[in-house]
N, C-alpha and C. Protein backbone atom coordinates (compact mmCIF):
# COMPACT_ATOMS: atom_id res chain seq x y z
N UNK A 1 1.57 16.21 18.95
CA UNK A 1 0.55 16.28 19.97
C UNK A 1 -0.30 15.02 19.87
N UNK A 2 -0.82 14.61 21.12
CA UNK A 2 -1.04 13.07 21.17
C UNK A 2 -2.93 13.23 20.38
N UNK A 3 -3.51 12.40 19.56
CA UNK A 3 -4.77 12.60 19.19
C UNK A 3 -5.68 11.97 20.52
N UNK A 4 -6.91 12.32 20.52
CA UNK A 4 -8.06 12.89 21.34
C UNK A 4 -8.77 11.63 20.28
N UNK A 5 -8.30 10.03 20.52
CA UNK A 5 -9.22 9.09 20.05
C UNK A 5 -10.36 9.00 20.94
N UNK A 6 -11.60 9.37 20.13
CA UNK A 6 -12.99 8.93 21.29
C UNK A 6 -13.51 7.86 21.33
N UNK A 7 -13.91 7.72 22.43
CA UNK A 7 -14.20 5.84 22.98
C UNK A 7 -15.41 5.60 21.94
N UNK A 8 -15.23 4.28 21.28
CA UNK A 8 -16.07 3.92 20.81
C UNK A 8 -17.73 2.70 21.85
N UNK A 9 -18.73 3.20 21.32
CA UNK A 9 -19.45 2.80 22.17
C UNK A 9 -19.76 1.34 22.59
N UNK A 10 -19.94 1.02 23.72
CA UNK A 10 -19.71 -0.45 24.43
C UNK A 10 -20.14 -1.58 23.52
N UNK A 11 -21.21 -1.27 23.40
CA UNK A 11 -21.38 -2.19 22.20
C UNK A 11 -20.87 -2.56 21.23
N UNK A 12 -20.72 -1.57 20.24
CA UNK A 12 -19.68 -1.71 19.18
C UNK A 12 -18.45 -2.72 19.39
N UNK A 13 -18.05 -2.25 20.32
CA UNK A 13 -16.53 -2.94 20.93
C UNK A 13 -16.77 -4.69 21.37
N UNK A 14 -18.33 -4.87 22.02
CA UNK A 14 -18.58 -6.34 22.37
C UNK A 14 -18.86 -7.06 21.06
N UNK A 15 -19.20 -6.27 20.05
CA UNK A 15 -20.08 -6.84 19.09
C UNK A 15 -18.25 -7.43 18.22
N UNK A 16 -17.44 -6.98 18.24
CA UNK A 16 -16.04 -6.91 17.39
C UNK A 16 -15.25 -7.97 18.52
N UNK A 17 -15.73 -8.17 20.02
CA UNK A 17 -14.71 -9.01 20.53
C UNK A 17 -15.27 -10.64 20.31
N UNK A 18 -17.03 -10.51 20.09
CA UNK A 18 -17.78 -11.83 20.36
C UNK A 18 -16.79 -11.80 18.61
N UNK A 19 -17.23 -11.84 17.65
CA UNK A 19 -16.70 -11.94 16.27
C UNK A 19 -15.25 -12.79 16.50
N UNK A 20 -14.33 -11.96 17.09
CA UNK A 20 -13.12 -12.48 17.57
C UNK A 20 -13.07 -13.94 18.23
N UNK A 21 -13.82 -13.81 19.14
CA UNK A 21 -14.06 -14.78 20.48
C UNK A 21 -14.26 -16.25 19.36
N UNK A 22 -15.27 -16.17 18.72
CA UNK A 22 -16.07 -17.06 18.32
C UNK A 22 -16.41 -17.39 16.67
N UNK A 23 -15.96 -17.97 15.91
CA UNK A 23 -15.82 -17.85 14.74
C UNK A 23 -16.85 -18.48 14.18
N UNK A 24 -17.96 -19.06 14.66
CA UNK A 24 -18.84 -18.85 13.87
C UNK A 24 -19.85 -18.14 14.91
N UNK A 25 -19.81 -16.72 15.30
CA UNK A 25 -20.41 -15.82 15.76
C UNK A 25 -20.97 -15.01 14.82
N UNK A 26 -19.71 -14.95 13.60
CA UNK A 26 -20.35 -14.28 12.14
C UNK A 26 -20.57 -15.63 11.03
N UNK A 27 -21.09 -14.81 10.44
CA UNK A 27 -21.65 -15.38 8.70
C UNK A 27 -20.67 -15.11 8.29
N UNK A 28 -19.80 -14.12 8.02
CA UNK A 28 -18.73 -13.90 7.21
C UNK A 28 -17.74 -14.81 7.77
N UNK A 29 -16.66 -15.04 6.39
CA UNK A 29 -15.49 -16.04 6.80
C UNK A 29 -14.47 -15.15 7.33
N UNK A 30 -13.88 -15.25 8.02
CA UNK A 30 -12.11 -14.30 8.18
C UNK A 30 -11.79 -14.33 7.50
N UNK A 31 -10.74 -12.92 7.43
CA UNK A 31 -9.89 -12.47 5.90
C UNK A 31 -8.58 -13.66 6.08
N UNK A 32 -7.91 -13.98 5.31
CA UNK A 32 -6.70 -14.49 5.42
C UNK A 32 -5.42 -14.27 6.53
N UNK A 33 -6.00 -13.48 6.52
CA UNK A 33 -4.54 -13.12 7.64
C UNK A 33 -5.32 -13.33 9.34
N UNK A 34 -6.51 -13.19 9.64
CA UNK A 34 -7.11 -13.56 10.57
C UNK A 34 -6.79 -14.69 10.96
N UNK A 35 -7.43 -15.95 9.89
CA UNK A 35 -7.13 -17.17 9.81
C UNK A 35 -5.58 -17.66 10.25
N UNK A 36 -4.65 -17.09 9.46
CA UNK A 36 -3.24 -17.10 9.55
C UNK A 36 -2.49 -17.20 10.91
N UNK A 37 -3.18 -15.66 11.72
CA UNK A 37 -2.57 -15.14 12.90
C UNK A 37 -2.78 -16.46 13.95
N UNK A 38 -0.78 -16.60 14.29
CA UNK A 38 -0.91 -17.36 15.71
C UNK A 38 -0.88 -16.33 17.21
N UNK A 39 -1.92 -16.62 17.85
CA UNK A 39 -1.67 -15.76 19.38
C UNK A 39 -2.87 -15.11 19.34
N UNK A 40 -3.10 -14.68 20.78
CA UNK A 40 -3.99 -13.06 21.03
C UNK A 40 -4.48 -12.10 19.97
N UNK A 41 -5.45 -11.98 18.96
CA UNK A 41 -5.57 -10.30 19.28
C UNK A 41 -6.46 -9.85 19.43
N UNK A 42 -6.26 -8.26 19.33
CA UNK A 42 -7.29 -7.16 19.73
C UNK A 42 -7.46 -5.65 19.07
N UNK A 43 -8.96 -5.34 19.25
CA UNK A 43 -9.23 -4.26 18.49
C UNK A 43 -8.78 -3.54 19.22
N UNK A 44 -8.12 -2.53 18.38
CA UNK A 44 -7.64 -1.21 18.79
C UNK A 44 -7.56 -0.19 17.71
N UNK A 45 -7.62 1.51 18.34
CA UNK A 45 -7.51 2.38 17.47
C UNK A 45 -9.26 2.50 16.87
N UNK A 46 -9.91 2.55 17.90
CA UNK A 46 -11.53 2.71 17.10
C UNK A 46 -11.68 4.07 16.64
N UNK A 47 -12.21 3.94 15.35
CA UNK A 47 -12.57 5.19 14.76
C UNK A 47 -14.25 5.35 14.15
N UNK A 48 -14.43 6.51 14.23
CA UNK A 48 -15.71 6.45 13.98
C UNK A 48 -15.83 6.54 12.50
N UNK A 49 -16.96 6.25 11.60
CA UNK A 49 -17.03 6.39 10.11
C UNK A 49 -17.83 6.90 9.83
N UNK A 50 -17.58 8.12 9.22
CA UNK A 50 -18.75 8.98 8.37
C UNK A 50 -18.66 8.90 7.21
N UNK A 51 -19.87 9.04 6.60
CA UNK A 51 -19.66 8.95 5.02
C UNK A 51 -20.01 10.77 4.54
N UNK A 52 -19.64 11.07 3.50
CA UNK A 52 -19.96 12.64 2.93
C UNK A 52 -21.12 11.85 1.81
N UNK A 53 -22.03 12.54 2.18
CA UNK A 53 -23.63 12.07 1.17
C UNK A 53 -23.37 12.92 0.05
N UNK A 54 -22.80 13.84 0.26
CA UNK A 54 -22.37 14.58 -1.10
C UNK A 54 -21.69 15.65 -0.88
N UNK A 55 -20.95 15.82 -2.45
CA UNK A 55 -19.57 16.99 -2.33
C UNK A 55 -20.36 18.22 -2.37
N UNK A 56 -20.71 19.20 -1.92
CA UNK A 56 -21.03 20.65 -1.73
C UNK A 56 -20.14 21.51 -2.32
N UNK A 57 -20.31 22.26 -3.32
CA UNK A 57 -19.91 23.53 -3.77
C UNK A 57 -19.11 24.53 -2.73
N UNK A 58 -18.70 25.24 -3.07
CA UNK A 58 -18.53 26.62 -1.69
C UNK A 58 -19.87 27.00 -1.59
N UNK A 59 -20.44 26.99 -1.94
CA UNK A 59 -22.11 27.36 -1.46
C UNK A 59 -22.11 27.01 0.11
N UNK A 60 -22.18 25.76 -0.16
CA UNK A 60 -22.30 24.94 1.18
C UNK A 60 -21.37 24.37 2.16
N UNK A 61 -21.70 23.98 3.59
CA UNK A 61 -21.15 23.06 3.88
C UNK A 61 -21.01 21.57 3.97
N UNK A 62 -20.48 20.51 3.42
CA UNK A 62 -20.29 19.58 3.08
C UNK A 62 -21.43 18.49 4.42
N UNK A 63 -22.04 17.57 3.74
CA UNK A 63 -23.05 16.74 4.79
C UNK A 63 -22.36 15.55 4.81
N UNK A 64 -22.46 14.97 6.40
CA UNK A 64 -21.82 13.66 6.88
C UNK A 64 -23.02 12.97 7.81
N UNK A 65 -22.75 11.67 7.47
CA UNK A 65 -23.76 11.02 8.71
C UNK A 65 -22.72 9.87 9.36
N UNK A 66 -22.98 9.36 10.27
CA UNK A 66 -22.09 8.29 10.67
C UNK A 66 -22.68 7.13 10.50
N UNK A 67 -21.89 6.21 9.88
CA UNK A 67 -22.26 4.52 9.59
C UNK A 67 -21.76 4.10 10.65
N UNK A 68 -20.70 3.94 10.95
CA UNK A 68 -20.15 2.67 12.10
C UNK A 68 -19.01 3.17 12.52
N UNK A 69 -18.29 2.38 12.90
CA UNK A 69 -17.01 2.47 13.73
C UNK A 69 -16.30 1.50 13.08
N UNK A 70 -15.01 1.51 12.92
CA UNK A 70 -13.57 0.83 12.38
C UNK A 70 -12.73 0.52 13.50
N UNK A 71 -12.23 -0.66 13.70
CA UNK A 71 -11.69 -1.14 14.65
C UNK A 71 -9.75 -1.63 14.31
N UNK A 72 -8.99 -1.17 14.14
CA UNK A 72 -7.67 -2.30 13.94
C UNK A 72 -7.58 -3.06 14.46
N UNK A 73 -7.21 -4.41 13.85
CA UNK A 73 -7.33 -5.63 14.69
C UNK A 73 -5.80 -6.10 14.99
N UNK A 74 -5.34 -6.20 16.00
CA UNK A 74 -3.66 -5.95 16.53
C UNK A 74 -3.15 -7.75 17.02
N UNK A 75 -2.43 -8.12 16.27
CA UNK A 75 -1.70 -9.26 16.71
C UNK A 75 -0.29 -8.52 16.92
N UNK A 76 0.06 -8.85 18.33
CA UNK A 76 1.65 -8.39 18.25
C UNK A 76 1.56 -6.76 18.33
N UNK A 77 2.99 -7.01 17.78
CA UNK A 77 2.95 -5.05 16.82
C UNK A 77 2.21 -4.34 15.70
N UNK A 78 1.35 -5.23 14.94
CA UNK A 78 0.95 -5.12 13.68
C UNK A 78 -0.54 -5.31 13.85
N UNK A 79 -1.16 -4.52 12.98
CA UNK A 79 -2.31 -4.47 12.38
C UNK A 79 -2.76 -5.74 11.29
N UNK A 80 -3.30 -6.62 11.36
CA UNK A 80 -3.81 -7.67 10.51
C UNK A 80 -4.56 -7.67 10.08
N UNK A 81 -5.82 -6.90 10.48
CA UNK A 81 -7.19 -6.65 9.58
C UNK A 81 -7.83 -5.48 10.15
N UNK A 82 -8.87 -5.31 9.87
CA UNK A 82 -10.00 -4.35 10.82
C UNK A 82 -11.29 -5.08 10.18
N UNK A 83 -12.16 -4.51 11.78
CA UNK A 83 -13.34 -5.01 12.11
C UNK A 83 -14.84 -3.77 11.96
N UNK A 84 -15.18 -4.18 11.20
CA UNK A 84 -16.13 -2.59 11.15
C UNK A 84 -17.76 -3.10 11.65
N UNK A 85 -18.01 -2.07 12.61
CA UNK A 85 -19.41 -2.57 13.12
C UNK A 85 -20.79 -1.22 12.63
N UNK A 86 -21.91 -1.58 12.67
CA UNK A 86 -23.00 -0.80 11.88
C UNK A 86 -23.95 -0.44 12.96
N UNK A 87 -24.77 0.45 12.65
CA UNK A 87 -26.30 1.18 13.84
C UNK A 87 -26.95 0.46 13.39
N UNK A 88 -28.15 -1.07 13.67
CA UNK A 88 -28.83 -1.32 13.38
C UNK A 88 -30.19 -0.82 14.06
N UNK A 89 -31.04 -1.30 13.98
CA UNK A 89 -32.00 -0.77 14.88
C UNK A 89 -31.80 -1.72 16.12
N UNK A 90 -31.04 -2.51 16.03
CA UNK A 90 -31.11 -2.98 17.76
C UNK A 90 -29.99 -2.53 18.28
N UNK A 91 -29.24 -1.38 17.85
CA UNK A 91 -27.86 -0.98 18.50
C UNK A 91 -26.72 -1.52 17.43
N UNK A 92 -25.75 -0.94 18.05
CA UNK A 92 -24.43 -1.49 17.24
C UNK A 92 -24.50 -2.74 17.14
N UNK A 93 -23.93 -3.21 15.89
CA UNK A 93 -23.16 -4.84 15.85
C UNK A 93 -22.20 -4.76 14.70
N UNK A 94 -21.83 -5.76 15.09
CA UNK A 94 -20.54 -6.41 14.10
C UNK A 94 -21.14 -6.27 12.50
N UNK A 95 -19.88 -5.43 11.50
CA UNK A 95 -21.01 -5.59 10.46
C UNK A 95 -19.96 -6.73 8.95
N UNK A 96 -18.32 -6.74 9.37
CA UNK A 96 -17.19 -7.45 8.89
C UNK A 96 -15.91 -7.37 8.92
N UNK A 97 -14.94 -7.97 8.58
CA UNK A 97 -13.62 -8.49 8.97
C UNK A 97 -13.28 -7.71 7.21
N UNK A 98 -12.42 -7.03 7.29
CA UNK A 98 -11.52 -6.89 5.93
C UNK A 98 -9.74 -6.64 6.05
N UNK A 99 -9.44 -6.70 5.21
CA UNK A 99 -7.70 -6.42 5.02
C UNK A 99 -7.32 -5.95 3.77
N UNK A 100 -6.42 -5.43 3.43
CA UNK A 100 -6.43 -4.54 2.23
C UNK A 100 -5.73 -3.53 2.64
N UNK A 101 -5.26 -2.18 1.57
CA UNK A 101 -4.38 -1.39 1.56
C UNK A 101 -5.07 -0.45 2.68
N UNK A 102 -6.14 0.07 2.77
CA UNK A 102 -6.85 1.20 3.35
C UNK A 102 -6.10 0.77 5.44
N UNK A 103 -5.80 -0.47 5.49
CA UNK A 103 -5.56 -0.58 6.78
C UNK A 103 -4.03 -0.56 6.88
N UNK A 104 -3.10 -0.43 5.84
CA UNK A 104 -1.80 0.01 6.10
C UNK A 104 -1.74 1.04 6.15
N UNK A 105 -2.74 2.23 5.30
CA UNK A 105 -2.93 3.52 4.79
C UNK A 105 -3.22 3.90 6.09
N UNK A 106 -4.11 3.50 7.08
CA UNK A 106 -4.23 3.89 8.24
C UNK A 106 -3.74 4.40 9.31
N UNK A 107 -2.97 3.24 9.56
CA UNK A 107 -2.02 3.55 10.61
C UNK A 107 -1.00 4.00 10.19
N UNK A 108 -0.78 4.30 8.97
CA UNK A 108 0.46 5.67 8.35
C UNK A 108 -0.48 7.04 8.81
N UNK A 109 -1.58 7.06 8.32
CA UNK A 109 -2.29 8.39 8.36
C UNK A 109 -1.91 8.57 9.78
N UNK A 110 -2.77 7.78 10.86
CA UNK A 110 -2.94 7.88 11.76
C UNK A 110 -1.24 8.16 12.91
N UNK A 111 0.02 7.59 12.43
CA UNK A 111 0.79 8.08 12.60
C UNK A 111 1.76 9.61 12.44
N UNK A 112 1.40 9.89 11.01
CA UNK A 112 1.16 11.17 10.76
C UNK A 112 0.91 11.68 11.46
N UNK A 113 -0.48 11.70 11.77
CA UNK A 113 -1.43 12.69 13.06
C UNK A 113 -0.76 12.86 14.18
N UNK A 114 -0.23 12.08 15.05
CA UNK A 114 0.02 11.80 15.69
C UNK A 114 2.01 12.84 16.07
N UNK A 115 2.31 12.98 14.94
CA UNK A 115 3.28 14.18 15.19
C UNK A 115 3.02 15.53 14.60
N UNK A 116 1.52 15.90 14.27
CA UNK A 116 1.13 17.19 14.09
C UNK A 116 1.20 18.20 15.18
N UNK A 117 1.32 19.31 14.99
CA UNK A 117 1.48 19.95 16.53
C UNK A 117 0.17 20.37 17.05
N UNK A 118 -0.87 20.18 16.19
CA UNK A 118 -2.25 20.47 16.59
C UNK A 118 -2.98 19.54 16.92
N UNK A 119 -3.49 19.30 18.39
CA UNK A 119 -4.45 18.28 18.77
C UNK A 119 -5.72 18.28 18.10
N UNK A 120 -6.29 16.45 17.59
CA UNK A 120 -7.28 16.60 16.88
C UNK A 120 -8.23 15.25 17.19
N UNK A 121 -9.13 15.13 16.77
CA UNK A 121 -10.06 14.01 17.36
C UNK A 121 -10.05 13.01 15.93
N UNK A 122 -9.62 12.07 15.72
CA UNK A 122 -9.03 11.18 14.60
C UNK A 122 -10.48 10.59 14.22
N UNK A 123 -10.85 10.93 12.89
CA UNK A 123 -12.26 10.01 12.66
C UNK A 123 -12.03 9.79 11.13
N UNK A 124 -12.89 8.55 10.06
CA UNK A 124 -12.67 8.72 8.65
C UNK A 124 -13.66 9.19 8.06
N UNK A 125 -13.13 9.68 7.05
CA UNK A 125 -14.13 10.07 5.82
C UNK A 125 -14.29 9.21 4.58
N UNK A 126 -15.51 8.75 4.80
CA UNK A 126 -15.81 8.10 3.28
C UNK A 126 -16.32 9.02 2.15
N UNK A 127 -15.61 9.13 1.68
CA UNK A 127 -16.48 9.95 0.27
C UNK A 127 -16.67 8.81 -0.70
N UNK A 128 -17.97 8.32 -1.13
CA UNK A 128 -18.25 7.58 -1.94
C UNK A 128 -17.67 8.35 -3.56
N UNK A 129 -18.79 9.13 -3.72
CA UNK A 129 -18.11 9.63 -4.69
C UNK A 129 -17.07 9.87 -5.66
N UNK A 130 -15.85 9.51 -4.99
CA UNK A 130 -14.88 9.71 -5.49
C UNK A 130 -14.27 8.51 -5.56
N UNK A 131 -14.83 7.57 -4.75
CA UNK A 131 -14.13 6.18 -4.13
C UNK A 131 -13.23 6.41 -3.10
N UNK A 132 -12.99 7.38 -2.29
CA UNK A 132 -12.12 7.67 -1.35
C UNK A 132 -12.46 7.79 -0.19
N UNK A 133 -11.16 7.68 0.79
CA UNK A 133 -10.89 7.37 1.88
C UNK A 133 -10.16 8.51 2.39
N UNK A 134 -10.86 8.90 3.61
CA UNK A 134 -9.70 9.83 4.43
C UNK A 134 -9.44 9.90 5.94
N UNK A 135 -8.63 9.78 6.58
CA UNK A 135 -8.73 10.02 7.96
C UNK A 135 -8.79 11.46 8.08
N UNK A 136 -9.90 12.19 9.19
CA UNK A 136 -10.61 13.24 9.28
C UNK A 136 -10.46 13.63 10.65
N UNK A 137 -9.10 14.91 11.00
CA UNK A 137 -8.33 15.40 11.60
C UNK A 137 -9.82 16.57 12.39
N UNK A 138 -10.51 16.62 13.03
CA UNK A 138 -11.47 17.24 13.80
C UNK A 138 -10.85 18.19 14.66
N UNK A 139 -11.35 19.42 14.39
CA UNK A 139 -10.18 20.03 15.35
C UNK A 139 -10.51 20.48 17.20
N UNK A 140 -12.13 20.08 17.44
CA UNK A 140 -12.93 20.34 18.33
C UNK A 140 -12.21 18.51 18.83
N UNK A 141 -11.30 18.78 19.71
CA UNK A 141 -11.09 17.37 20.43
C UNK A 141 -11.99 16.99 21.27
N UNK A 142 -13.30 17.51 21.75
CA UNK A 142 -14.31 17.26 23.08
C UNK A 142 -15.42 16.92 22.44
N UNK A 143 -15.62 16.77 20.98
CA UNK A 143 -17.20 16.75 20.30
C UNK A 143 -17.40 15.46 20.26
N UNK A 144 -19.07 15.37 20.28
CA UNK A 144 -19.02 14.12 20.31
C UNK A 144 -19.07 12.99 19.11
N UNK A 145 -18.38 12.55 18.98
CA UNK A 145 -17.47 11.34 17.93
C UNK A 145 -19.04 11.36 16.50
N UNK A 146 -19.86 11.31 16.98
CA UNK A 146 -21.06 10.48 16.05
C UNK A 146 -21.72 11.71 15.62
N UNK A 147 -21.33 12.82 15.72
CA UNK A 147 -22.16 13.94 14.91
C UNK A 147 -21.14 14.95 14.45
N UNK A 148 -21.91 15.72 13.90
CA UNK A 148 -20.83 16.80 13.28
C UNK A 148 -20.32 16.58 11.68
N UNK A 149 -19.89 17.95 11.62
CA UNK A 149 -19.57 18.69 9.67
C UNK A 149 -17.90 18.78 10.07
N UNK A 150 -17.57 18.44 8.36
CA UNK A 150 -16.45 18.97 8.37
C UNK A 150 -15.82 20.04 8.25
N UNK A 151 -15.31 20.94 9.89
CA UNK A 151 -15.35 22.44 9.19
C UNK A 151 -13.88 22.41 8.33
N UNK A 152 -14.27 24.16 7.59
CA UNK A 152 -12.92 24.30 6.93
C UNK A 152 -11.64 24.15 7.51
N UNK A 153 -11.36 24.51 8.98
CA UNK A 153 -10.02 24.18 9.22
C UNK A 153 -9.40 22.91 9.23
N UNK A 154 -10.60 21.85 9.64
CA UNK A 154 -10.10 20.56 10.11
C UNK A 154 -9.23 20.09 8.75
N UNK A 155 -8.58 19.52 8.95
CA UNK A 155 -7.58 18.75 8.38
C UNK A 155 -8.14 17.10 7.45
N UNK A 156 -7.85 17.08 6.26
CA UNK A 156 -8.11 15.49 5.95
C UNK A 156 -7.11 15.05 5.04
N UNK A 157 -6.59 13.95 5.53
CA UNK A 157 -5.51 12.87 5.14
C UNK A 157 -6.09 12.12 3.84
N UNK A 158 -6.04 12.22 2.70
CA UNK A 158 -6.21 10.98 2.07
C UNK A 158 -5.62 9.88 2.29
N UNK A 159 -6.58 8.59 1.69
CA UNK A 159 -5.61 7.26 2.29
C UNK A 159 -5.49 6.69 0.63
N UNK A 160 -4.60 5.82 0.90
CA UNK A 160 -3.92 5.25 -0.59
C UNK A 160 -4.64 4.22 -0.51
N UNK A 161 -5.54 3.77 -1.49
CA UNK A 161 -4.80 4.49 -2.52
C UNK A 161 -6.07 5.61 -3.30
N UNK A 162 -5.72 6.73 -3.32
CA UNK A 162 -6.53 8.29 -3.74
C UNK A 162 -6.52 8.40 -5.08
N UNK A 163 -8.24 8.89 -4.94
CA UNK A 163 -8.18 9.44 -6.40
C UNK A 163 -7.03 10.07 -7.51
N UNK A 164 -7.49 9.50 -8.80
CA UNK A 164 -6.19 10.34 -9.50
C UNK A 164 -5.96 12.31 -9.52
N UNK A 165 -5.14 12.75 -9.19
CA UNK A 165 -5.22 14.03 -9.12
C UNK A 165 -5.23 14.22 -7.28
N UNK A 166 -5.39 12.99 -6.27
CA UNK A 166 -5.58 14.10 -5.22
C UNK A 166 -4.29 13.09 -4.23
N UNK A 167 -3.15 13.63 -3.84
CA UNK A 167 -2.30 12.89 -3.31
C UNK A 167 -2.66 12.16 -2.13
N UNK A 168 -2.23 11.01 -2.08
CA UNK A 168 -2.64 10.33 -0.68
C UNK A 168 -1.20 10.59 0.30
N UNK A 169 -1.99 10.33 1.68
CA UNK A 169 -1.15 11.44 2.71
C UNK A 169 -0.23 12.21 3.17
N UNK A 170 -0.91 13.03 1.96
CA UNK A 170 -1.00 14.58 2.10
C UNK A 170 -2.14 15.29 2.86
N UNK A 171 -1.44 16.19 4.02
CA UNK A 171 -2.82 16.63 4.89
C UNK A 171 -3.24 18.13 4.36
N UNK A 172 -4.65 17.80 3.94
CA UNK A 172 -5.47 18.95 3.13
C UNK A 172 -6.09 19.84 4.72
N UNK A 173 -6.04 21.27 4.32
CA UNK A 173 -7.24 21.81 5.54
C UNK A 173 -8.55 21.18 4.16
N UNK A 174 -10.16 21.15 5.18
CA UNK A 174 -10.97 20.93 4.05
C UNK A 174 -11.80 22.14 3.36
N UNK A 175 -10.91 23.39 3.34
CA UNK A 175 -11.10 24.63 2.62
C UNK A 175 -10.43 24.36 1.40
N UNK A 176 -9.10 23.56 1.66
CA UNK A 176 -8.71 23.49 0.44
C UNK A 176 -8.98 22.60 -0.63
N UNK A 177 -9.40 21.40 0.24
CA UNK A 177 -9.35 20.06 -0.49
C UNK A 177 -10.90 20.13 -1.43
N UNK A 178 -12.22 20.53 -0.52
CA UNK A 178 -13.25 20.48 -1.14
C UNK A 178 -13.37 20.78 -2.62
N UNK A 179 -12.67 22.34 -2.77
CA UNK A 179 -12.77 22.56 -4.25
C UNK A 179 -11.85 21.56 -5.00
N UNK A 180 -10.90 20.95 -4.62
CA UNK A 180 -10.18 20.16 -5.62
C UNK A 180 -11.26 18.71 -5.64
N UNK A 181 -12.16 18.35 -4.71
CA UNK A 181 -12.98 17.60 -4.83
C UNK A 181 -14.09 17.51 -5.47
N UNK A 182 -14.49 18.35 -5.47
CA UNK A 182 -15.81 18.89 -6.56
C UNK A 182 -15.28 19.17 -7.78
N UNK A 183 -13.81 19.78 -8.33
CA UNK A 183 -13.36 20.04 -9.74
C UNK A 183 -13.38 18.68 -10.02
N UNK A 184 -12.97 17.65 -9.13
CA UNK A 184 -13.01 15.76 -9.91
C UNK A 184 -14.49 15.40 -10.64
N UNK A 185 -15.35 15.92 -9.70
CA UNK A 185 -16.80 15.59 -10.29
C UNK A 185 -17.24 16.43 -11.19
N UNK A 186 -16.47 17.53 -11.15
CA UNK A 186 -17.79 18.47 -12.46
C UNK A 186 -17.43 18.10 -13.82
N UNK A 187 -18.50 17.18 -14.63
CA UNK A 187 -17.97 16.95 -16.10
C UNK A 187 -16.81 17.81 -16.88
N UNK A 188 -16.35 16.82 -17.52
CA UNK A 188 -15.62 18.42 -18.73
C UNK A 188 -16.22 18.51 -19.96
N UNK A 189 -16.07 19.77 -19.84
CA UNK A 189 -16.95 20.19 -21.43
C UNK A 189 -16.84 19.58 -22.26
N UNK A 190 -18.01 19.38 -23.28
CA UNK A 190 -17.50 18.57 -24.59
C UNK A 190 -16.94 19.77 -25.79
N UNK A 191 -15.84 19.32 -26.25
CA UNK A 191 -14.93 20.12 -27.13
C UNK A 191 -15.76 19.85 -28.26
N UNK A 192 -16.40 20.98 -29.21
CA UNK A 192 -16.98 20.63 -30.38
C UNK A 192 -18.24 20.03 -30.82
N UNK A 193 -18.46 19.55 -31.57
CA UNK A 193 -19.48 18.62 -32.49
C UNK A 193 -19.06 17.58 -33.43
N UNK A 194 -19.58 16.41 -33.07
CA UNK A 194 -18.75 15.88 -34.60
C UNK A 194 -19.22 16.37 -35.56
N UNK A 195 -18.34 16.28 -36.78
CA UNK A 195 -18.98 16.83 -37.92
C UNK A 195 -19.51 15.86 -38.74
C-alpha cells in the first residue's frame, strides 16, 4: 500500500533548494558526494523529524516534539545525501547537508513501507537516548505531519545501524518495541560487594 508522505512546508523545501541553488548560500561545506555529483538534483521524500524527549515506562505514553524535516537529495536514481532543515523563530530554514549510513538505511526502511499492506504516514524517530534512528510508520494517514504521539499500534523501523540488542529493519508495533527500549536504559544491578 502506497505511504501517505505529507507535504513538507513551503519553506522548508525553499530553504533546501536556495542551499542547492547556491553554494555559498550555506556556511556549511557539502558532504563529498554533493561536491562529486555531475547533473541536476533534488530533494525528495520529505520527512518530518521528531525526536522522543524521553523513553516512558508502560505508565506512560512516550513524548515527541518535532525538530525539522529530512529531505533525500536525488541525483539520477540514487540518493546522495540529505538536507535537514530546523523551526527557527523566523520559520523554517536550512539547518545541513549530511551522508552516511542512516540515508541508505532510509530508503531501505522507506521501501519496506512501501510493500506493507497497511497504509501509513512515513515520519522519523529520533531517540537520542539510545542513539537511534527510526522511520515512524503513523497509522492515522490524514494527521497533521508536525504533531502527535506514538501510538501503540503504529509501527517503527529501526535504521542501521541500531542499538545493540534491537534489530535494524525490523518493523516493531511501538507496544512492543518500547519495553525492549526502556529494558536498554534501566541500569543492571550491581552483582555483590567487593570484598
Amino acid at each position: 500500500m502506497p505511504l501517505h508522505v505529507p507535504p513538507a512546508p513551503a519553506p522548508a523545501l525553499r530553504s533546501v533548494l536556495a542551499a542547492l541553488g547556491s553554494p555559498t548560500a550555506v556556511r556549511e561545506d557539502r558532504t563529498p558526494a554533493l561536491r562529486s555529483v555531475q547533473g541536476p538534483v533534488s530533494p525528495e521524500s520529505p520527512l518530518p523529524v521528531h525526536v522522543l524527549d524521553r523513553i516512558v515506562p508502560s505508565a506512560g505514553r512516550p513524548c515527541t516534539r518535532l525538530t525539522g524535516w529530512r529531505f533525500l537529495i536525488r541525483s539520477g536514481e540514487r540518493s546522495v545525501a540529505a538536507a535537514e532543515t530546523t523551526l527557527t523563530a523566523d520559520g523554517w530554514t536550512f539547518s545541513h547537508f549530511f551522508e552516511g549510513p542512516y540515508l541508505t538505511s532510509t530508503e531501505r526502511a522507506l521501501r519496506q513501507a512501501e510493500s506493507m499492506i497497511t497504509a501509513f504516514q512515513p515520519r522519523l524517530l529520533s531517540i537520542p537516548e539510545l542513539y537511534m534512528l527510526a522511520l515512524w510508520l503513523h497509522g492515522d494517514t490524514d494527521a497533521d505531519a508536525s504533531t502527535g504521539m506514538p501510538l501503540p499500534t503504529d509501527v517503527l523501523v529501526p535504521l542501521a545501524p541500531a542499538p545493540p540488542g534491537i534489530a535494524a529493519h525490523r518493523p516493531h508495533r511501538v507496544a512492543d518495541l518500547l519495553p525492549v527500549m526502556t529494558l536498554r536504559l534501566t541500569p543492571a544491578p550491581l552483582l555483590g560487594s567487593p570484598a
